[in-house]
Structures are given as structure tokens and as C-alpha cells.
C-alpha atoms as a PDB file:
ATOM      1  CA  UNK A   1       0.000   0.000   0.000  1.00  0.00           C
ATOM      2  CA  UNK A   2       2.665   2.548   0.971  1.00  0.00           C
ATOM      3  CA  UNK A   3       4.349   1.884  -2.548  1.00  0.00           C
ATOM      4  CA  UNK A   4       1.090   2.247  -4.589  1.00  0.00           C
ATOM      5  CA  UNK A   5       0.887   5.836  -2.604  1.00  0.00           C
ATOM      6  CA  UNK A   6       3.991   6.849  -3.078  1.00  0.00           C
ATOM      7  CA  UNK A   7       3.049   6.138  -7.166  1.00  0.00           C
ATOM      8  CA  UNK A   8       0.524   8.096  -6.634  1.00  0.00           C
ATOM      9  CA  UNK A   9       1.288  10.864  -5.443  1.00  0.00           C
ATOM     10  CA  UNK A  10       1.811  14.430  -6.826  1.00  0.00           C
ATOM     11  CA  UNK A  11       5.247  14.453  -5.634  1.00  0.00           C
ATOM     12  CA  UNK A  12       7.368  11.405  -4.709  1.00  0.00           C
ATOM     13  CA  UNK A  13      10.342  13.086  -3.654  1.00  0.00           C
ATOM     14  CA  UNK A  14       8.324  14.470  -0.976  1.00  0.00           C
ATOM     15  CA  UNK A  15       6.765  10.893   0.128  1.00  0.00           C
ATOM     16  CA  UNK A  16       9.782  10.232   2.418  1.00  0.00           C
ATOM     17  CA  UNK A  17       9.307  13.352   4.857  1.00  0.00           C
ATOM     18  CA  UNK A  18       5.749  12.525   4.940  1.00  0.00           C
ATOM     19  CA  UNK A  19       6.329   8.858   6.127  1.00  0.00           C
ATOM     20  CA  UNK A  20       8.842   9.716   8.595  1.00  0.00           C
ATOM     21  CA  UNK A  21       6.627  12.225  10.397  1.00  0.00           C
ATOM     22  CA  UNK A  22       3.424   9.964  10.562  1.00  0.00           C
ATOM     23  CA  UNK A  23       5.639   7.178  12.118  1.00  0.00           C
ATOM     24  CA  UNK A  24       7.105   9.325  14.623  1.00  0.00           C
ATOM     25  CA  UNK A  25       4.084  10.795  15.678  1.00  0.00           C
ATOM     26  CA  UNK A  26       2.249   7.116  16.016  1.00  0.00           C
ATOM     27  CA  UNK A  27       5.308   6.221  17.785  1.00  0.00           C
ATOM     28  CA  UNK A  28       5.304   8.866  20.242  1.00  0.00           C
ATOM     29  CA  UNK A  29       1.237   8.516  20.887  1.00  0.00           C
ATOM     30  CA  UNK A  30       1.696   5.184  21.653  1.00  0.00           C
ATOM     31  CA  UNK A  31       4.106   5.474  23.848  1.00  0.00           C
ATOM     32  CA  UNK A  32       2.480   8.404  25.655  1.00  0.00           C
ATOM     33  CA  UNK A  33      -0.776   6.226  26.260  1.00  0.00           C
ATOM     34  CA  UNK A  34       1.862   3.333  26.880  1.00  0.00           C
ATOM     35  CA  UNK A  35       3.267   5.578  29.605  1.00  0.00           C
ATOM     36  CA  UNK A  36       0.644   6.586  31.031  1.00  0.00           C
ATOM     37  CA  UNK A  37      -1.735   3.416  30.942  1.00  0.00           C
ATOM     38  CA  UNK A  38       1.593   1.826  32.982  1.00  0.00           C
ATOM     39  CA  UNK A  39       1.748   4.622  35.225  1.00  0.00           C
ATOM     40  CA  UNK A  40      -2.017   4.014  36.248  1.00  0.00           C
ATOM     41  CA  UNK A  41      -1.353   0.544  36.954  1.00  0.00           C
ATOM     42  CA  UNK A  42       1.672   0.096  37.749  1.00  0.00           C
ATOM     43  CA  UNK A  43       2.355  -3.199  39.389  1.00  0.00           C
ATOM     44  CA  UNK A  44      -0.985  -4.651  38.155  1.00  0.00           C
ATOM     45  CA  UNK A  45       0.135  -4.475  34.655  1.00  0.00           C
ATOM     46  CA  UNK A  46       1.502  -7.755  33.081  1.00  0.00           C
ATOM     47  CA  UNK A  47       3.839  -8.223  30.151  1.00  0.00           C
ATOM     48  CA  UNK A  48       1.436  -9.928  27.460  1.00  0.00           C
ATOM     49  CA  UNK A  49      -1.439  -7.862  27.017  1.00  0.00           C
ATOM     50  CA  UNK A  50      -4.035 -10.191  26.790  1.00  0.00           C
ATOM     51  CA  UNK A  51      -4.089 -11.826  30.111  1.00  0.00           C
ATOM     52  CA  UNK A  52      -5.076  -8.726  32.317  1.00  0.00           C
ATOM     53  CA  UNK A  53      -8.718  -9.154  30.184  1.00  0.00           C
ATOM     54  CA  UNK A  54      -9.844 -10.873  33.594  1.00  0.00           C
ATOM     55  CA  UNK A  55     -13.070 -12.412  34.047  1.00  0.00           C
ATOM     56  CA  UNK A  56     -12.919 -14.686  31.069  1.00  0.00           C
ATOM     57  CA  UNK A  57     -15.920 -13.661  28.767  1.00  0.00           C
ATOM     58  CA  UNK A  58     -16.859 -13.881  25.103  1.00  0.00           C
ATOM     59  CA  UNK A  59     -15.749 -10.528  24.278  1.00  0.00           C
ATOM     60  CA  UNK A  60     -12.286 -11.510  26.014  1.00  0.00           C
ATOM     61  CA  UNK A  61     -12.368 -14.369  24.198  1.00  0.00           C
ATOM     62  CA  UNK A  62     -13.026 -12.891  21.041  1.00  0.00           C
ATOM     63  CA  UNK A  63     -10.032 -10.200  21.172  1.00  0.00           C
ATOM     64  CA  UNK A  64      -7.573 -12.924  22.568  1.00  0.00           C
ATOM     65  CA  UNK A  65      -8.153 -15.242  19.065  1.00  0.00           C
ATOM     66  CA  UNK A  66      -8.297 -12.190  16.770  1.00  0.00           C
ATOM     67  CA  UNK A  67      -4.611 -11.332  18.651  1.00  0.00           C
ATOM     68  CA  UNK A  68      -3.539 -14.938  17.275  1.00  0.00           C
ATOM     69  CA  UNK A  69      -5.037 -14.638  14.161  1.00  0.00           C
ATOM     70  CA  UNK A  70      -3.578 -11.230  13.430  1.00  0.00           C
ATOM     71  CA  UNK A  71      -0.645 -12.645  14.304  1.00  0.00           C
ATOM     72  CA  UNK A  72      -0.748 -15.319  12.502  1.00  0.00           C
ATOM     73  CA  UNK A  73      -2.095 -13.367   9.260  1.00  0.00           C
ATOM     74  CA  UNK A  74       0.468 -10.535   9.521  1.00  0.00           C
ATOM     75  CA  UNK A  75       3.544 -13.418   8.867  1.00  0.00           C
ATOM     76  CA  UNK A  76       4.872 -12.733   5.288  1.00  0.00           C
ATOM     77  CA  UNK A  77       4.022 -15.334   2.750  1.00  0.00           C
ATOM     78  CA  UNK A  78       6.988 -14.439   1.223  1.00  0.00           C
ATOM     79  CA  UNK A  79       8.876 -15.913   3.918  1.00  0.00           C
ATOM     80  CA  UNK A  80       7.221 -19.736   3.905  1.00  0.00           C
ATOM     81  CA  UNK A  81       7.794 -19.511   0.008  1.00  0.00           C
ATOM     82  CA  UNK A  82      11.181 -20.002   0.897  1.00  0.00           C
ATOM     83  CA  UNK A  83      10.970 -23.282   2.837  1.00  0.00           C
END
């Protein structure tokens, strides 16, 4: 997708600039909500996500499996070509 934009565009040489400031500024929201989601918690917060959805429900469940299947989609197909 970010190729076919960059095609597209009205000006490619400017395509770089643009893509370094939109991931900077996800990367610095998500590490302010990061921050301050941890600094709510604190000690209650565990490493993998997923397991502080506590009591197990179907809308727990539901987010847990699309997590794996996300994951599982997101490999490169590229990659298992190779094998």
C-alpha cells in the first residue's frame, strides 16, 4: 500500500518526509498512552497484554483469538515460500 501511494502521489520526492513524520508521531502517541496506561497501573500491569482481560468472557475471548489470528495473518508469505 505505501508503494502504490507513493506512485501516486503528486510528488514522490516528498513521500519520504511525509512517512517519517506519521511514524514518529504514532510512535510517540503510543508510547504516551503506553506511559501513562503503565503509570495508572503500575504493578498490576503484566507483560502480554491479553491476560489482564480478567473475568474470562466472550468478548475476552473474542479479542484474545483475533490477537492470534492477526498474528498469525500478519507473517509474510513471502517468507514460507522459501521453505
Amino acid at each position: 500500500v505505501v508503494l502504490n501511494i507513493r506512485a501516486e502521489a503528486k510528488n514522490p520526492k516528498t513521500f519520504p518526509k511525509i512517512l517519517y513524520s506519521g511514524v514518529v508521531t504514532s510512535l510517540v502517541i503510543f508510547i504516551f498512552f503506553g506511559t501513562i496506561c503503565y503509570w495508572c497501573y503500575r504493578e498490576d500491569t503484566r507483560e502480554i497484554i491479553t491476560i489482564n482481560f480478567i473475568p474470562e468472557s466472550a468478548i475476552t475471548l473474542f479479542i484474545k483469538i483475533a490477537v492470534c489470528y492477526n498474528a498469525l495473518c500478519s507473517y509474510p508469505l513471502q517468507a514460507l515460500a522459501a521453505f
